[in-house]
N, C-alpha and C. Protein backbone atom coordinates (compact mmCIF):
# COMPACT_ATOMS: atom_id res chain seq x y z
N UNK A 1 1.18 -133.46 56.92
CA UNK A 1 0.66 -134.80 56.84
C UNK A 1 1.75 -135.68 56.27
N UNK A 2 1.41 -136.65 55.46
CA UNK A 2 2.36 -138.13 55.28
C UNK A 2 1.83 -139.09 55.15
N UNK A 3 2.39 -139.65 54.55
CA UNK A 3 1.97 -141.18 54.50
C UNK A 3 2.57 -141.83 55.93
N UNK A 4 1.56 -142.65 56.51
CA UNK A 4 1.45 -143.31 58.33
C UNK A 4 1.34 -144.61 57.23
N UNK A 5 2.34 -145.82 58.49
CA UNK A 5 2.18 -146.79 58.34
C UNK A 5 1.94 -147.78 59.23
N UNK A 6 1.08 -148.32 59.15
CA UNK A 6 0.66 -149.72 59.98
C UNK A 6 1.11 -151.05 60.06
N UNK A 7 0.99 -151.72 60.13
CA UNK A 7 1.67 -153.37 60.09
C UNK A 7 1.45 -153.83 58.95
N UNK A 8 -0.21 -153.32 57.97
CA UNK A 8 -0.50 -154.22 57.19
C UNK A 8 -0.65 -152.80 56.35
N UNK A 9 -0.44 -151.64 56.28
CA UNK A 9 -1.09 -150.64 55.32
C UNK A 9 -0.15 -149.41 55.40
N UNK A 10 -0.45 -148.69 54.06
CA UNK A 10 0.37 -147.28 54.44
C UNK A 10 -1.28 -146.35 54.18
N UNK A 11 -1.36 -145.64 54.73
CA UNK A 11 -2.40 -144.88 54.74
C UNK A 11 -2.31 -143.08 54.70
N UNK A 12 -2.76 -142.56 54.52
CA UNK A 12 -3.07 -140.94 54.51
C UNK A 12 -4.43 -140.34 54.44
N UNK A 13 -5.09 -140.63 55.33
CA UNK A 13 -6.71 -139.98 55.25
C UNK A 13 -6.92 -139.03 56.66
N UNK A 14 -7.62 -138.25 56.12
CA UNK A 14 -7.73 -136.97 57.22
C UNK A 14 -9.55 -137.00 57.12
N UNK A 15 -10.08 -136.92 58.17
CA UNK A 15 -11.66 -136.75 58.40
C UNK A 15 -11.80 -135.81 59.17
N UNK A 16 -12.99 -134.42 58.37
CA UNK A 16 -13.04 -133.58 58.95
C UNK A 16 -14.72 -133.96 60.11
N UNK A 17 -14.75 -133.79 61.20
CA UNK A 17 -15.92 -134.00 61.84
C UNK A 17 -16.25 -133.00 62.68
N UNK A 18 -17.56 -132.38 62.51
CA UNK A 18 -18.28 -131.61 63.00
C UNK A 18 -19.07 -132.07 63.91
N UNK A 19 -19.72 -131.55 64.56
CA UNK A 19 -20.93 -132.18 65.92
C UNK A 19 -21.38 -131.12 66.81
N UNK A 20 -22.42 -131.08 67.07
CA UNK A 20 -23.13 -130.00 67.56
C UNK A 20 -24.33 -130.56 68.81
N UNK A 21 -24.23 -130.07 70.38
CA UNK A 21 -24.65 -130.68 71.16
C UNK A 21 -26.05 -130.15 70.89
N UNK A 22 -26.92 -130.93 71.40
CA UNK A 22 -28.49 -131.03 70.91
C UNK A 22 -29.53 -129.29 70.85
N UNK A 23 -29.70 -129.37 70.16
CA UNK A 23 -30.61 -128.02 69.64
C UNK A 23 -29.44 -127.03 69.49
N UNK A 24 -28.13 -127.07 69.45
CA UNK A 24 -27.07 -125.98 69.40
C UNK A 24 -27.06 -125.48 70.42
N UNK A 25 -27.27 -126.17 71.47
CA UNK A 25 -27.16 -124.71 72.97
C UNK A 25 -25.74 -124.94 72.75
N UNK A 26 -25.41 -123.50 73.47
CA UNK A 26 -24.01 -123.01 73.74
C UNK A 26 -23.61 -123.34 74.95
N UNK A 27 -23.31 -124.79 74.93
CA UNK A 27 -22.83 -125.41 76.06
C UNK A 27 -21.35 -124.74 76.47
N UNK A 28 -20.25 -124.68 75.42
CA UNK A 28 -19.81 -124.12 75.78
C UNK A 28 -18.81 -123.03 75.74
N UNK A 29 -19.58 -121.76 76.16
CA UNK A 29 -19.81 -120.56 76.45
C UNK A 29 -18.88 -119.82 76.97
N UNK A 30 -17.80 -120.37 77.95
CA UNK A 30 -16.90 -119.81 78.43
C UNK A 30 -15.27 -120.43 77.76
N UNK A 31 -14.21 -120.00 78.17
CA UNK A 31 -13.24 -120.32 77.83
C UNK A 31 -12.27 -120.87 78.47
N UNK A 32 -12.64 -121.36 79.55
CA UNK A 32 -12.63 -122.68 80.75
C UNK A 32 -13.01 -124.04 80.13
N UNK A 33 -14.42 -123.79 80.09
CA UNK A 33 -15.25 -125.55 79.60
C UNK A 33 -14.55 -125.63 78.16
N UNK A 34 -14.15 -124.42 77.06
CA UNK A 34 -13.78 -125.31 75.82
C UNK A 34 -12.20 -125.34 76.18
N UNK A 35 -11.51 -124.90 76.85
CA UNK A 35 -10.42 -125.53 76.86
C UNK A 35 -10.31 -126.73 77.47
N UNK A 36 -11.51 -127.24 78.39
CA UNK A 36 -11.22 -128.73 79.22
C UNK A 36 -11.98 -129.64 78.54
N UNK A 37 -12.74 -129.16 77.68
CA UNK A 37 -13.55 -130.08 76.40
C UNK A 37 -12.25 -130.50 75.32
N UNK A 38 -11.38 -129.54 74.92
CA UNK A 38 -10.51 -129.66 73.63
C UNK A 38 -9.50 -130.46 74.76
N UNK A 39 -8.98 -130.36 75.90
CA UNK A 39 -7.71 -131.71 76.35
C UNK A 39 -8.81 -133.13 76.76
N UNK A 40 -9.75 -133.10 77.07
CA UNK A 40 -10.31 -134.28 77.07
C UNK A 40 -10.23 -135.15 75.40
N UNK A 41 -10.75 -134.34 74.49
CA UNK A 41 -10.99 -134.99 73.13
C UNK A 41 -9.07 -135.59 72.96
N UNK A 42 -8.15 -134.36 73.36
CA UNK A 42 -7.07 -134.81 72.71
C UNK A 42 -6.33 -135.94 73.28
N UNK A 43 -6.93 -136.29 74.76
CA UNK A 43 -6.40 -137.39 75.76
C UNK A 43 -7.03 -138.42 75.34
N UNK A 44 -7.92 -138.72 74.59
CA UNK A 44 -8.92 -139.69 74.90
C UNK A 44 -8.63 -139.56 73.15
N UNK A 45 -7.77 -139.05 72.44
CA UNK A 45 -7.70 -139.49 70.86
C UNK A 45 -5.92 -139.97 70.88
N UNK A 46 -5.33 -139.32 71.88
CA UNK A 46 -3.87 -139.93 72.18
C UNK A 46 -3.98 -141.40 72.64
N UNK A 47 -4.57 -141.70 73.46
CA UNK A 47 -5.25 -143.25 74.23
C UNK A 47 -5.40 -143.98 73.42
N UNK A 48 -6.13 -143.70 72.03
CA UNK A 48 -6.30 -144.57 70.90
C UNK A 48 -5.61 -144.33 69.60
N UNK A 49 -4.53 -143.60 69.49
CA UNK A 49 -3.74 -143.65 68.33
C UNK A 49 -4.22 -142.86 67.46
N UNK A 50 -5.24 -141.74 67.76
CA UNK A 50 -5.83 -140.73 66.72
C UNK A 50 -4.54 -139.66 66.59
N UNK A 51 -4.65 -139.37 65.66
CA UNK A 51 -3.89 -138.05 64.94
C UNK A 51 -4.92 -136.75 64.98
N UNK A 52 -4.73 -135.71 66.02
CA UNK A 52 -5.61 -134.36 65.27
C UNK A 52 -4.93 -133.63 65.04
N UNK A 53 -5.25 -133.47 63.81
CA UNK A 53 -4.36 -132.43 63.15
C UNK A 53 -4.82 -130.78 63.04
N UNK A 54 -6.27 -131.10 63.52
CA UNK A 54 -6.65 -129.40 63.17
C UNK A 54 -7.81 -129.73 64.39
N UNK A 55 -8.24 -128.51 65.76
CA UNK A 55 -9.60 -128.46 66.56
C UNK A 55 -9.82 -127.37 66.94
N UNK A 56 -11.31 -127.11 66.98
CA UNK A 56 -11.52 -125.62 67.02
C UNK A 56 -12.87 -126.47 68.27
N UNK A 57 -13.12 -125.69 69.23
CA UNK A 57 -14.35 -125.79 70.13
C UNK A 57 -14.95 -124.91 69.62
N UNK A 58 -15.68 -124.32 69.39
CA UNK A 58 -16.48 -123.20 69.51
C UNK A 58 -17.76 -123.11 70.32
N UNK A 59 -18.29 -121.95 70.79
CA UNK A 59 -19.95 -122.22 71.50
C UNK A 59 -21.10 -123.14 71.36
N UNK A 60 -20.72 -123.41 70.30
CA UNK A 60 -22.20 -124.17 69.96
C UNK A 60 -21.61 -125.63 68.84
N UNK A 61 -20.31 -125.88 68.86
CA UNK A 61 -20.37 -127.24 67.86
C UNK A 61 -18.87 -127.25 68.38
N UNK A 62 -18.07 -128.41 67.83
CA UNK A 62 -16.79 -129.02 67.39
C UNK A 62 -16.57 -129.06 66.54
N UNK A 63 -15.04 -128.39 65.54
CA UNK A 63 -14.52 -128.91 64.27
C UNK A 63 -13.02 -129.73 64.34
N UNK A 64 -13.40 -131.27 63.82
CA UNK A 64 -12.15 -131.49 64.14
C UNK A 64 -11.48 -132.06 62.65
N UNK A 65 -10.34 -132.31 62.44
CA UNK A 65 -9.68 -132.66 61.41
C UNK A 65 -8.50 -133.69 62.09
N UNK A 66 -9.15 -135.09 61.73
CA UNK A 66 -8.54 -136.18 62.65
C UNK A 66 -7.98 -137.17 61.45
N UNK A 67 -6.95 -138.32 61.90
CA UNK A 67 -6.48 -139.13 61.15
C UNK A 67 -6.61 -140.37 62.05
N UNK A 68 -6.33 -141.33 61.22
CA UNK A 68 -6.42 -142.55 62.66
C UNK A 68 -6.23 -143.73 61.27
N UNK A 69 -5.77 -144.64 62.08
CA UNK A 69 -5.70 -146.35 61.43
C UNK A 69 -6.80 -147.01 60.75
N UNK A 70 -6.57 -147.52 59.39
CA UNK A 70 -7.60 -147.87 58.69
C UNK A 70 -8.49 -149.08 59.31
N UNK A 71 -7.76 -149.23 60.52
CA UNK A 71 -8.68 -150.67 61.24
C UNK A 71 -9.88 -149.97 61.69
N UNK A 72 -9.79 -149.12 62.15
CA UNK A 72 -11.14 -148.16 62.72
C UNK A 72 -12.13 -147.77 61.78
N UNK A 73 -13.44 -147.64 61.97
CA UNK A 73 -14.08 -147.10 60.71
C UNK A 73 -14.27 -145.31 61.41
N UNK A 74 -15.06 -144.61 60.57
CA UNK A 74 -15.29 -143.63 61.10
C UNK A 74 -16.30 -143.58 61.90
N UNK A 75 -17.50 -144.53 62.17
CA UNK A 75 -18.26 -144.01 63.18
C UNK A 75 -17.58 -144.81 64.17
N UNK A 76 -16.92 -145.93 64.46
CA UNK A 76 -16.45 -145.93 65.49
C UNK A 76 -15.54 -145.07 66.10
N UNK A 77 -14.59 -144.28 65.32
CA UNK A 77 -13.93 -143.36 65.41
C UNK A 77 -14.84 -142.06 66.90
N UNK A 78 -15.58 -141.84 66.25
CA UNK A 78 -16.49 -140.68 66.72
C UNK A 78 -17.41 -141.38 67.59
N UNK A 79 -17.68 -142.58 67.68
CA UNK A 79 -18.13 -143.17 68.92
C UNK A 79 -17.16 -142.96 70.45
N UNK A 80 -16.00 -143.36 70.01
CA UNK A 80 -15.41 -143.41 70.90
C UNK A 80 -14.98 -141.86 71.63
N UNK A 81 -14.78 -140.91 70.53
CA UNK A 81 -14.59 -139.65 71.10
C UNK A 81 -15.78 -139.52 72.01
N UNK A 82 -16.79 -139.40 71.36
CA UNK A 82 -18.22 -138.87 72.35
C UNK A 82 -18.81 -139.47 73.27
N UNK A 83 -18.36 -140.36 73.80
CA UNK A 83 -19.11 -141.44 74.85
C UNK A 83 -18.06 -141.88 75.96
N UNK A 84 -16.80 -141.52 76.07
CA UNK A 84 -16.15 -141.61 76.76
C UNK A 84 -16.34 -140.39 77.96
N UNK A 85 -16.76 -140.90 79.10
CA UNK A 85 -17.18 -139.72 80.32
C UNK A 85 -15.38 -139.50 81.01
N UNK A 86 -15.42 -137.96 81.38
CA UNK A 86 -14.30 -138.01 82.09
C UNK A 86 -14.36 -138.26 83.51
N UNK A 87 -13.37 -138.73 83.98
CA UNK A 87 -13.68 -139.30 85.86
C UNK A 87 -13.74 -138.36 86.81
C-alpha cells in the first residue's frame, strides 16, 4: 500500500467488502463463472480508478479488499461494482 494522491488529498484507505448473492446460492460453482466474475469486477474497477488489492470469488459470496479516491463514498463505490451488466 502507500499513501495515493489526488489533486486535492493524500489518502490511504483500504475497504474490505463482502457480498453474497441472494439466499447464498452457489452461483458460482464452477471455475469458469468465478474466473469471468473476478475480470469483470477488475475491468469495471480499472474503468473507475479502483485499486484491488486483495479478491477471492468463492461459491457462494465475494471478498474484496479495494482502495479508491476519497471523492467516492463507499456505497457508491459498491454500487457501481454490482450494477454494471456485462455486454
Amino acid at each position: 500500500m502507500g499513501l495515493k494522491r489526488a489533486s486535492h488529498a493524500v489518502y490511504d484507505a483500504a475497504y474490505h467488502l463482502v457480498w453474497c448473492p441472494k439466499y447464498r446460492k452457489k452461483i458460482f460453482d464452477s471455475e469458469e463463472v468465478r474466473e469471468r466474475a473476478g475480470q469483470l469486477i477488475r475491468d469495471i474497477c480499472e474503468e473507475y480508478g479502483f485499486e484491488i488489492e486483495e479478491m477471492e470469488v468463492g461459491e457462494d459470496h465475494v471478498h474484496m479488499l479495494v482502495s479508491f479516491p476519497p471523492k467516492h463514498s463507499i456505497g457508491e463505490v459498491v454500487r457501481i461494482i454490482k450494477s454494471i451488466r456485462p455486454q
